[in-house]
N, C-alpha and C. Protein backbone atom coordinates (compact mmCIF):
# COMPACT_ATOMS: atom_id res chain seq x y z
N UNK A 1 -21.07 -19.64 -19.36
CA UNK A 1 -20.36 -19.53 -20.61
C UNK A 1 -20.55 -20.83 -21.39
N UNK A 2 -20.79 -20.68 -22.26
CA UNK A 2 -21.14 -21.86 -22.96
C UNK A 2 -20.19 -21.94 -24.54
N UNK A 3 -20.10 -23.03 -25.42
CA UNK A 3 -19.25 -23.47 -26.43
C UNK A 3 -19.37 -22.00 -27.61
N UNK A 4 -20.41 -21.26 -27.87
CA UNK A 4 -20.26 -20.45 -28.63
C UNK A 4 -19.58 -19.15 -27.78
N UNK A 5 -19.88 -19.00 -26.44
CA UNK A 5 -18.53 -18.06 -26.11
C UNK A 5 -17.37 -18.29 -25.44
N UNK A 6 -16.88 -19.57 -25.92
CA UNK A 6 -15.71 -19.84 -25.80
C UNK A 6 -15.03 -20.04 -27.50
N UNK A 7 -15.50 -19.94 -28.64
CA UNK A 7 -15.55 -19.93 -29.62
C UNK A 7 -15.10 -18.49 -30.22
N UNK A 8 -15.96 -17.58 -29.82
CA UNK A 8 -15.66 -16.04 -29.25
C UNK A 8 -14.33 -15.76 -29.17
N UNK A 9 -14.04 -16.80 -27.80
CA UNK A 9 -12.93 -16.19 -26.63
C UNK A 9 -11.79 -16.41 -27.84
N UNK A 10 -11.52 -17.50 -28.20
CA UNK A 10 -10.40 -17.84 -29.18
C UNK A 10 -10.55 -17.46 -30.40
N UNK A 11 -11.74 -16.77 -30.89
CA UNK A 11 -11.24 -16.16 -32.03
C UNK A 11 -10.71 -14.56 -31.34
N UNK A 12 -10.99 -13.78 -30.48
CA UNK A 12 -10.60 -13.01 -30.38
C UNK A 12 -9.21 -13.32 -29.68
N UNK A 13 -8.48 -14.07 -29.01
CA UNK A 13 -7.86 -14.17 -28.86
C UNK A 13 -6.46 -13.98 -29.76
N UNK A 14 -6.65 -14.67 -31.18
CA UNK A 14 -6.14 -15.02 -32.24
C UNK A 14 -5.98 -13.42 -32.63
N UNK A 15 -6.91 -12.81 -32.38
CA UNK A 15 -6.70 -11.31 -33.46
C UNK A 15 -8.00 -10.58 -32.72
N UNK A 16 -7.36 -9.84 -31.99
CA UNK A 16 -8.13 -8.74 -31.55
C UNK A 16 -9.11 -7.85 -31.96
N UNK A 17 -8.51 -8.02 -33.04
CA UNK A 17 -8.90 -6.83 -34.13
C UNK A 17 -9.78 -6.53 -34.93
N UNK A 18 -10.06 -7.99 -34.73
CA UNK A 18 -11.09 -8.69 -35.88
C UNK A 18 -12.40 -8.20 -35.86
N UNK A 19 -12.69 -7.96 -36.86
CA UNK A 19 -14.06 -7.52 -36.87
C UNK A 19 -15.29 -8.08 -36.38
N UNK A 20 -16.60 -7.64 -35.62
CA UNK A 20 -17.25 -8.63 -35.30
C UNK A 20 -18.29 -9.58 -36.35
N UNK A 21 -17.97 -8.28 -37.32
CA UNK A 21 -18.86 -9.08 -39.04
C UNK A 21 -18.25 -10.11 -38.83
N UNK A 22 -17.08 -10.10 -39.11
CA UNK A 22 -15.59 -11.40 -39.67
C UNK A 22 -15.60 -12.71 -38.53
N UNK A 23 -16.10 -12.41 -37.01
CA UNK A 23 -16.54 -13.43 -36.33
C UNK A 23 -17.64 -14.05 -36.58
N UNK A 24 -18.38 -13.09 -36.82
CA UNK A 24 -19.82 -13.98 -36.98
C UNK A 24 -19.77 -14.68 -38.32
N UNK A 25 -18.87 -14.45 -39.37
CA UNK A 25 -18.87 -14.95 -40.55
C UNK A 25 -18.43 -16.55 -40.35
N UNK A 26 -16.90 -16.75 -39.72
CA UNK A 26 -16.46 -17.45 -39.11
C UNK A 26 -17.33 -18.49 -38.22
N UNK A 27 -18.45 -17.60 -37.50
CA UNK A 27 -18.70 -18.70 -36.62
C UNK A 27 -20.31 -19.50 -37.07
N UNK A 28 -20.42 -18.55 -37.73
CA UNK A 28 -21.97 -18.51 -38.53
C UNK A 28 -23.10 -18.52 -37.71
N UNK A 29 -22.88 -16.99 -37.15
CA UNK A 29 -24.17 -16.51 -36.63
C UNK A 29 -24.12 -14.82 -37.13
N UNK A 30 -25.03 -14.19 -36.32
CA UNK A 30 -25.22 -12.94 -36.45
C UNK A 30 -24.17 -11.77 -36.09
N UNK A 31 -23.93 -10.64 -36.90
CA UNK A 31 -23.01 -9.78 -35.95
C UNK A 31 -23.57 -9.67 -34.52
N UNK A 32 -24.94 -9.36 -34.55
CA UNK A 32 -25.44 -8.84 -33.15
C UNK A 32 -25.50 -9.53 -32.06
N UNK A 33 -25.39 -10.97 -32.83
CA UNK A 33 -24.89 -12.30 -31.41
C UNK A 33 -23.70 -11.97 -31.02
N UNK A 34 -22.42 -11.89 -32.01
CA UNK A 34 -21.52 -11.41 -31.35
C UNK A 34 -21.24 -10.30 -30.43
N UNK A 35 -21.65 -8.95 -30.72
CA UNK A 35 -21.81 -7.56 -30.14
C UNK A 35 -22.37 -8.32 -29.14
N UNK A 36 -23.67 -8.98 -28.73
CA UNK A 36 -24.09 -9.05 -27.41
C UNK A 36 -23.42 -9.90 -26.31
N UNK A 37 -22.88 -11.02 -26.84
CA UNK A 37 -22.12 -12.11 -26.31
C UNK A 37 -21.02 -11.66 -25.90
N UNK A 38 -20.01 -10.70 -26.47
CA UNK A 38 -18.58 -9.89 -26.20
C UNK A 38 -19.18 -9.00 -25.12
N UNK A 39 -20.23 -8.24 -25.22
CA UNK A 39 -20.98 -7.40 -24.31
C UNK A 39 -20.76 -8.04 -22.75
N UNK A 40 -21.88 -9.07 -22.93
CA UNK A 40 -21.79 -9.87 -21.72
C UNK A 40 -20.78 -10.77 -21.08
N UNK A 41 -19.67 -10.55 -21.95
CA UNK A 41 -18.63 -11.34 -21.47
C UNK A 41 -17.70 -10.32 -20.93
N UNK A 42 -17.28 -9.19 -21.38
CA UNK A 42 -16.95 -7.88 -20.78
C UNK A 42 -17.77 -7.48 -19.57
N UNK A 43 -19.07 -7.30 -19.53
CA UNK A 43 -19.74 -7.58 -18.00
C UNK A 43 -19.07 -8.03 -16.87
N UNK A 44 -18.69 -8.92 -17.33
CA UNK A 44 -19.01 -10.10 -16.10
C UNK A 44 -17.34 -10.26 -15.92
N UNK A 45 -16.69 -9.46 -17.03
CA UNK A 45 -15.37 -9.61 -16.39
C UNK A 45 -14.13 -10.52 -16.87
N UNK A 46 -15.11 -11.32 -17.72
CA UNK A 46 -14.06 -12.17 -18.48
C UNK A 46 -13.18 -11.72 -19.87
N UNK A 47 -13.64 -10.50 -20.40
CA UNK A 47 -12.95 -10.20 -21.19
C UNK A 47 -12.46 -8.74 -20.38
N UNK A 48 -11.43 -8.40 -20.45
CA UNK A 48 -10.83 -7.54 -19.55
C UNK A 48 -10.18 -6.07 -20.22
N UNK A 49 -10.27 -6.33 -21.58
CA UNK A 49 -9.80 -5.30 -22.20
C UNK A 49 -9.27 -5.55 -23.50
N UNK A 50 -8.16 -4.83 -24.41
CA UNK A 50 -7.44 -5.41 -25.52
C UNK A 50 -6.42 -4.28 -25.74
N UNK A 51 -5.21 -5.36 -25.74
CA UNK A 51 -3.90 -4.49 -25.96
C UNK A 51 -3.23 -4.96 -27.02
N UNK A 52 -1.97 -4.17 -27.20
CA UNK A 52 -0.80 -4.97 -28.33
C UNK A 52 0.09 -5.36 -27.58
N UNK A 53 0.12 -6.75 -28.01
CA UNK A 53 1.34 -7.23 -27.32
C UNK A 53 2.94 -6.97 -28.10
N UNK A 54 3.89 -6.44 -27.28
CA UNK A 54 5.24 -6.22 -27.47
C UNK A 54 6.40 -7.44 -27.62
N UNK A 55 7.42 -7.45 -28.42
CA UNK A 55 8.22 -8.65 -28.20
C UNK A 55 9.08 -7.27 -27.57
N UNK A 56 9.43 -7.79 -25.79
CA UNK A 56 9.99 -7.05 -25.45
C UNK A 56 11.31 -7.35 -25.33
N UNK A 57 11.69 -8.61 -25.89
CA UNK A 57 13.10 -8.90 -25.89
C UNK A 57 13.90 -8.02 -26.73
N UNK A 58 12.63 -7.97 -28.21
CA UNK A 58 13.26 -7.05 -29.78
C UNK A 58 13.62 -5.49 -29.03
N UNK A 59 12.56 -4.86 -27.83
CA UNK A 59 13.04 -3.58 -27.53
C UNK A 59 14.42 -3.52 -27.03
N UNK A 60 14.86 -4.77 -26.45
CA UNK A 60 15.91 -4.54 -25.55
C UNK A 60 15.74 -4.54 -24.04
N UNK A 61 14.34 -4.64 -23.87
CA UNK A 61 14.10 -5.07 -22.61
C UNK A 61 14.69 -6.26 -21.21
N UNK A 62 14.32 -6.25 -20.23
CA UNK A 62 14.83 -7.66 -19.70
C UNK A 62 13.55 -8.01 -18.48
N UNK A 63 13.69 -9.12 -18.55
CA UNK A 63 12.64 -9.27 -17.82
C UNK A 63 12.66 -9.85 -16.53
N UNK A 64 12.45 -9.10 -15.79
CA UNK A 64 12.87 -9.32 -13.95
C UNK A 64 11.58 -10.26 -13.11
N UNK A 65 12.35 -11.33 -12.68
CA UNK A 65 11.22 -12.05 -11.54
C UNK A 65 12.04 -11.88 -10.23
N UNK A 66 10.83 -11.25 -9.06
CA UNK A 66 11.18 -11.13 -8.07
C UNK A 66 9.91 -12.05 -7.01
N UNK A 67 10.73 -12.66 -6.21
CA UNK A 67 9.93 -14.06 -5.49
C UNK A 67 9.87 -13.00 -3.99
N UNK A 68 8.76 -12.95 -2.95
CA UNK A 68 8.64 -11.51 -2.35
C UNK A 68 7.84 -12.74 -1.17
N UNK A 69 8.84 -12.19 0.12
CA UNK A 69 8.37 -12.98 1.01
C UNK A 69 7.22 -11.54 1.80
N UNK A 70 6.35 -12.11 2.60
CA UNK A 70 5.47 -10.87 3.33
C UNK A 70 5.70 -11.13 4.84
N UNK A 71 6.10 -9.77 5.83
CA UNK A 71 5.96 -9.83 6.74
C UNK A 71 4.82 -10.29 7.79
N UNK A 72 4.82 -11.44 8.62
CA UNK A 72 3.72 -11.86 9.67
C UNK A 72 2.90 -10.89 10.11
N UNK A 73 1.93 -11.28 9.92
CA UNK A 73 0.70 -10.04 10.33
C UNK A 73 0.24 -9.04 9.17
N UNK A 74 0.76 -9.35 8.15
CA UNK A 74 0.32 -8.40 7.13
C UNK A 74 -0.27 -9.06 6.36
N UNK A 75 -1.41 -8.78 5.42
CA UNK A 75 -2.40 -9.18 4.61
C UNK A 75 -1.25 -9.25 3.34
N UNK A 76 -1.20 -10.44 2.80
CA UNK A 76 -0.40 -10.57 1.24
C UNK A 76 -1.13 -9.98 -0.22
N UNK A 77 -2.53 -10.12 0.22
CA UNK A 77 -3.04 -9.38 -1.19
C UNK A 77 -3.17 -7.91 -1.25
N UNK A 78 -3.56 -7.42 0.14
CA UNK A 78 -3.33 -6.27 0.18
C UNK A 78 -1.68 -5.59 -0.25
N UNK A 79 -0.49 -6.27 0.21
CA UNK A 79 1.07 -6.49 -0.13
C UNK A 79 0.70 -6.10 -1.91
N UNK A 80 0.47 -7.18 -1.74
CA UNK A 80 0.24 -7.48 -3.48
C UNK A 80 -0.38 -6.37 -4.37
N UNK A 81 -1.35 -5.72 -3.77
CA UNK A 81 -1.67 -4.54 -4.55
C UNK A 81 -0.85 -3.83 -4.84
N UNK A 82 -0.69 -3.21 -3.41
CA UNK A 82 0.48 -1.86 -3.10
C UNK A 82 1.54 -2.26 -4.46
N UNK A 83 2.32 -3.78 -4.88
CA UNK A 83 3.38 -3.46 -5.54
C UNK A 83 2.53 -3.55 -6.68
N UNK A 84 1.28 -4.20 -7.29
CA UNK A 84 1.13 -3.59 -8.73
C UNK A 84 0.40 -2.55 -8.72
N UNK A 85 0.80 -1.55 -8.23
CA UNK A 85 0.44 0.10 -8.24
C UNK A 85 2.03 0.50 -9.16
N UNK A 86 3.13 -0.19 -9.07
CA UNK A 86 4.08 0.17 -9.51
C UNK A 86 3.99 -0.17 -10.88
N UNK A 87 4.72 1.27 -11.57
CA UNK A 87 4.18 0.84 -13.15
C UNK A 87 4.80 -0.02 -13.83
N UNK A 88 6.36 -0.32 -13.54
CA UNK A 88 6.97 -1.56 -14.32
C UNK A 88 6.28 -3.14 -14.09
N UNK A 89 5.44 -2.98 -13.14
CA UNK A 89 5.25 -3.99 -12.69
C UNK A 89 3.81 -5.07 -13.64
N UNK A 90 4.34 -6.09 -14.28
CA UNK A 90 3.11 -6.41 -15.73
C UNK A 90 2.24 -7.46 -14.44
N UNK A 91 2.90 -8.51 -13.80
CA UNK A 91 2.40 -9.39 -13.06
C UNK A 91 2.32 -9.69 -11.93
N UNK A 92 1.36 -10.00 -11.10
CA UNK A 92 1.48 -9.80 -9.32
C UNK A 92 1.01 -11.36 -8.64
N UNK A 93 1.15 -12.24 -8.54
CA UNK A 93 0.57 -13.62 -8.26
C UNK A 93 0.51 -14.04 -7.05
N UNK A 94 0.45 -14.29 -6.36
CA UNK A 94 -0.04 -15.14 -4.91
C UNK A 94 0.29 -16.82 -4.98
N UNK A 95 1.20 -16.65 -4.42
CA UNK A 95 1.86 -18.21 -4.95
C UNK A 95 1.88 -19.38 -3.27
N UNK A 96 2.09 -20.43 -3.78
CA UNK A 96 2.63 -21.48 -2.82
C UNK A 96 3.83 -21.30 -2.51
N UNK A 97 4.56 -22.12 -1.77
CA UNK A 97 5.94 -22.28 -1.75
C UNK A 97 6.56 -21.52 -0.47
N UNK A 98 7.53 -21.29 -0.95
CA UNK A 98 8.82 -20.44 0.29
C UNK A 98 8.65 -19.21 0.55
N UNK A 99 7.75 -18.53 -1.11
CA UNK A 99 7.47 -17.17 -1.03
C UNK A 99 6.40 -17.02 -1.32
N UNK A 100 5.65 -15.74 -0.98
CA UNK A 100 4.20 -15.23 -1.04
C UNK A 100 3.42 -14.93 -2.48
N UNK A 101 4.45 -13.96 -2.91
CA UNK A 101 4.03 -13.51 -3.65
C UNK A 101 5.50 -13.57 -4.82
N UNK A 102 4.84 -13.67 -6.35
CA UNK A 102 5.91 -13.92 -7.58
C UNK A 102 5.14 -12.81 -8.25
N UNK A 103 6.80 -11.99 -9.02
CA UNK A 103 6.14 -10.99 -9.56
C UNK A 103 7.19 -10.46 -10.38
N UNK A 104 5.96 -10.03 -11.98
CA UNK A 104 7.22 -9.94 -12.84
C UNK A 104 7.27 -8.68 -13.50
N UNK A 105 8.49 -8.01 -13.72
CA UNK A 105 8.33 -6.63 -14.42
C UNK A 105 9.42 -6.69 -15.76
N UNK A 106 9.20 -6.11 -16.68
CA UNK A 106 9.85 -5.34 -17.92
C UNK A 106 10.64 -4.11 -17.51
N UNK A 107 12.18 -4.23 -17.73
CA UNK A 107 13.13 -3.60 -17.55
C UNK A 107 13.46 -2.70 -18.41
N UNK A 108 13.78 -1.40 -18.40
CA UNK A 108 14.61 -1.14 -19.08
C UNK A 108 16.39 -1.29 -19.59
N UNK A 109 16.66 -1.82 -18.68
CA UNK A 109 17.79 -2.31 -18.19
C UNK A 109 18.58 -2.63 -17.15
N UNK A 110 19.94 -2.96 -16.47
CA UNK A 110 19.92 -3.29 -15.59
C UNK A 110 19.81 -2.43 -14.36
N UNK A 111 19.89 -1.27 -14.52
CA UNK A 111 19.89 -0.10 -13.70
C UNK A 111 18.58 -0.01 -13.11
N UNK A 112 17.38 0.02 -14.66
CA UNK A 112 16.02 0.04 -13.93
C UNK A 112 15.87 -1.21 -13.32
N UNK A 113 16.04 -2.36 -13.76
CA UNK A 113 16.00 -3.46 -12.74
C UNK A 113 16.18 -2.94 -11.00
N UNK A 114 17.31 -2.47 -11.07
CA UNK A 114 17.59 -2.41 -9.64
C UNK A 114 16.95 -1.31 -8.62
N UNK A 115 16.68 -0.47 -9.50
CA UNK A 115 15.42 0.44 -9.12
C UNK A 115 14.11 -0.20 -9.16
N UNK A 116 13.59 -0.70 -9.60
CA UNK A 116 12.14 -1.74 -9.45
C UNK A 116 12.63 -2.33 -7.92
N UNK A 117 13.56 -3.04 -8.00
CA UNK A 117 13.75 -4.12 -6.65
C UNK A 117 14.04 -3.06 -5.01
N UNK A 118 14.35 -2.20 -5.50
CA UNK A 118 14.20 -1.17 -4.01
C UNK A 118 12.89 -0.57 -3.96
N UNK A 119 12.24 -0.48 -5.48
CA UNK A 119 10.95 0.19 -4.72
C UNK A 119 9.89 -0.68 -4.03
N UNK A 120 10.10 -2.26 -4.65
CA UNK A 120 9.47 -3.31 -4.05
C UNK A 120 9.87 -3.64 -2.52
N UNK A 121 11.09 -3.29 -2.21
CA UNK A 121 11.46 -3.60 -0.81
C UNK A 121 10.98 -2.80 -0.12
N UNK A 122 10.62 -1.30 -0.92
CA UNK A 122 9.98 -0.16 0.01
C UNK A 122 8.68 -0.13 0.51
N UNK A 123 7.86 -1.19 0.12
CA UNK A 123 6.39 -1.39 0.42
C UNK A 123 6.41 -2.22 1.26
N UNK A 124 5.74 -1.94 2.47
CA UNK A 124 5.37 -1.86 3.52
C UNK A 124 5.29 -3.05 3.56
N UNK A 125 5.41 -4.27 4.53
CA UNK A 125 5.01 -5.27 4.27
C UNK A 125 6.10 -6.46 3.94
N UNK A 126 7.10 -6.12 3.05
CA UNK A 126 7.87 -7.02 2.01
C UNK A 126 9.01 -6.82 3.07
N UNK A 127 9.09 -8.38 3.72
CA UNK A 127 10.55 -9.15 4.19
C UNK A 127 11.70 -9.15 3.58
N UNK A 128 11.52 -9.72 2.50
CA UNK A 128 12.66 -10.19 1.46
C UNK A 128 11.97 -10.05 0.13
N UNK A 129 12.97 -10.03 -0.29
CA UNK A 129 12.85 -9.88 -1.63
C UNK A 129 13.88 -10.98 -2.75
N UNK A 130 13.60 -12.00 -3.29
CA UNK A 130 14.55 -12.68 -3.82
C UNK A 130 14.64 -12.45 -5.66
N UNK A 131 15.40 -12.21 -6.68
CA UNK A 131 15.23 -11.85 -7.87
C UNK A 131 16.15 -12.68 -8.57
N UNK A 132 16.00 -12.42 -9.78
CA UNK A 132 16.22 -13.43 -11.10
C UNK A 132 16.03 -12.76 -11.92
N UNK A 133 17.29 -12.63 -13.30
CA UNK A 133 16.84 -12.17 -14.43
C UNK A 133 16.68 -13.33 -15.45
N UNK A 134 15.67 -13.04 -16.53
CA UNK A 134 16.15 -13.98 -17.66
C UNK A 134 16.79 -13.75 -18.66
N UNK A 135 17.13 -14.94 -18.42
CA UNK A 135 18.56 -14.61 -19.97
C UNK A 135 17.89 -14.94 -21.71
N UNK A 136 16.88 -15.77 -21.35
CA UNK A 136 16.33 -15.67 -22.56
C UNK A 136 14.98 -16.57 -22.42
N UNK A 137 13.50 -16.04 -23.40
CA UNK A 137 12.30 -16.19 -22.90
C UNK A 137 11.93 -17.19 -24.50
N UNK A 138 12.03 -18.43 -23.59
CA UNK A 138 11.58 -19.68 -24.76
C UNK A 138 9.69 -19.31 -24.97
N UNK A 139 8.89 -18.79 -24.64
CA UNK A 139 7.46 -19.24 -24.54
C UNK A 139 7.16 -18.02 -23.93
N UNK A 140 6.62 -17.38 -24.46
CA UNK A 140 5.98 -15.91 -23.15
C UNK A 140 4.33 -16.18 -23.93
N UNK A 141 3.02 -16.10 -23.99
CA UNK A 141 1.87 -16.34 -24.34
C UNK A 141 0.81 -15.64 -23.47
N UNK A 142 -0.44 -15.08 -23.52
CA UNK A 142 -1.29 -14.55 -22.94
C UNK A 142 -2.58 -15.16 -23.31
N UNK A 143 -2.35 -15.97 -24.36
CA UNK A 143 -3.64 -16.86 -24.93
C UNK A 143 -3.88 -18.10 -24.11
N UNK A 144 -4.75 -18.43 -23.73
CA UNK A 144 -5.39 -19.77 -22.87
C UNK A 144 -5.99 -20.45 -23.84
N UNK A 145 -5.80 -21.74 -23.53
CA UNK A 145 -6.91 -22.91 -24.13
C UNK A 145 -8.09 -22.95 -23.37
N UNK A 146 -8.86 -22.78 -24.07
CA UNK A 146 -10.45 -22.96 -23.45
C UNK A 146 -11.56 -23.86 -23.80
């Protein structure tokens, strides 16, 4: 990856949407550099898709972190799959610390909260389960500096 597709990465970052004329205008090259460069960057995996992002606080949402210890003898990433098979579930991480695995879902409220946290205890694997709601989200971002 080199400085013009990381140039790419942050303009699409900024706006998804954007046309690839309107990049290449921006970056001053060809549309078809772009088309090929987004091409090969989708390849290989680094561009992963494109969504809309939600302010899910404005829905009324809440947003649940559950810290997920794994039973001895069990594979944690495999753990880790099994719970993002669950659909509330946005984030699945493999962490340091006290616990294995950190993992975060979008609530509908507190009810579904508590339904997320039994179906996580129900996968095979999961010791404990420790949770946290937030009360309010200073910084939520999906954009990286590159």
């Amino acid at each position: 990856m080199d400085e013009l597709d990381k140039k790419i990465l942050k303009e699409l970052q900024l706006d998804s949407r954007k046309s690839f004329t309107r990049i290449a205008q921006n970056l001053g090259v060809t549309t078809a550099t772009i088309s090929d460069r987004v091409k090969k960057l989708t390849e290989k995996g680094i561009i992963c898709g494109y969504t809309t992002i939600l302010n899910t606080y404005k829905l009324g949402m809440i947003t649940l972190i559950a810290k997920i210890k794994i039973r001895s003898g069990y594979n944690i990433e495999n753990v880790g799959k099994e719970i993002a098979r669950l659909y509330e579930i946005c984030c699945v991480h493999h962490v340091t610390g006290n616990f294995d695995l950190l993992v975060i879902s979008k609530c509908a409220g507190h009810e579904d909260c508590g339904c997320i946290i039994e179906e996580i205890k129900e996968v095979d694997g999961v010791e404990t389960v420790d949770t946290e709601i937030v009360l309010k989200t200073l910084k939520e971002a999906v954009k990286v500096e590159l």
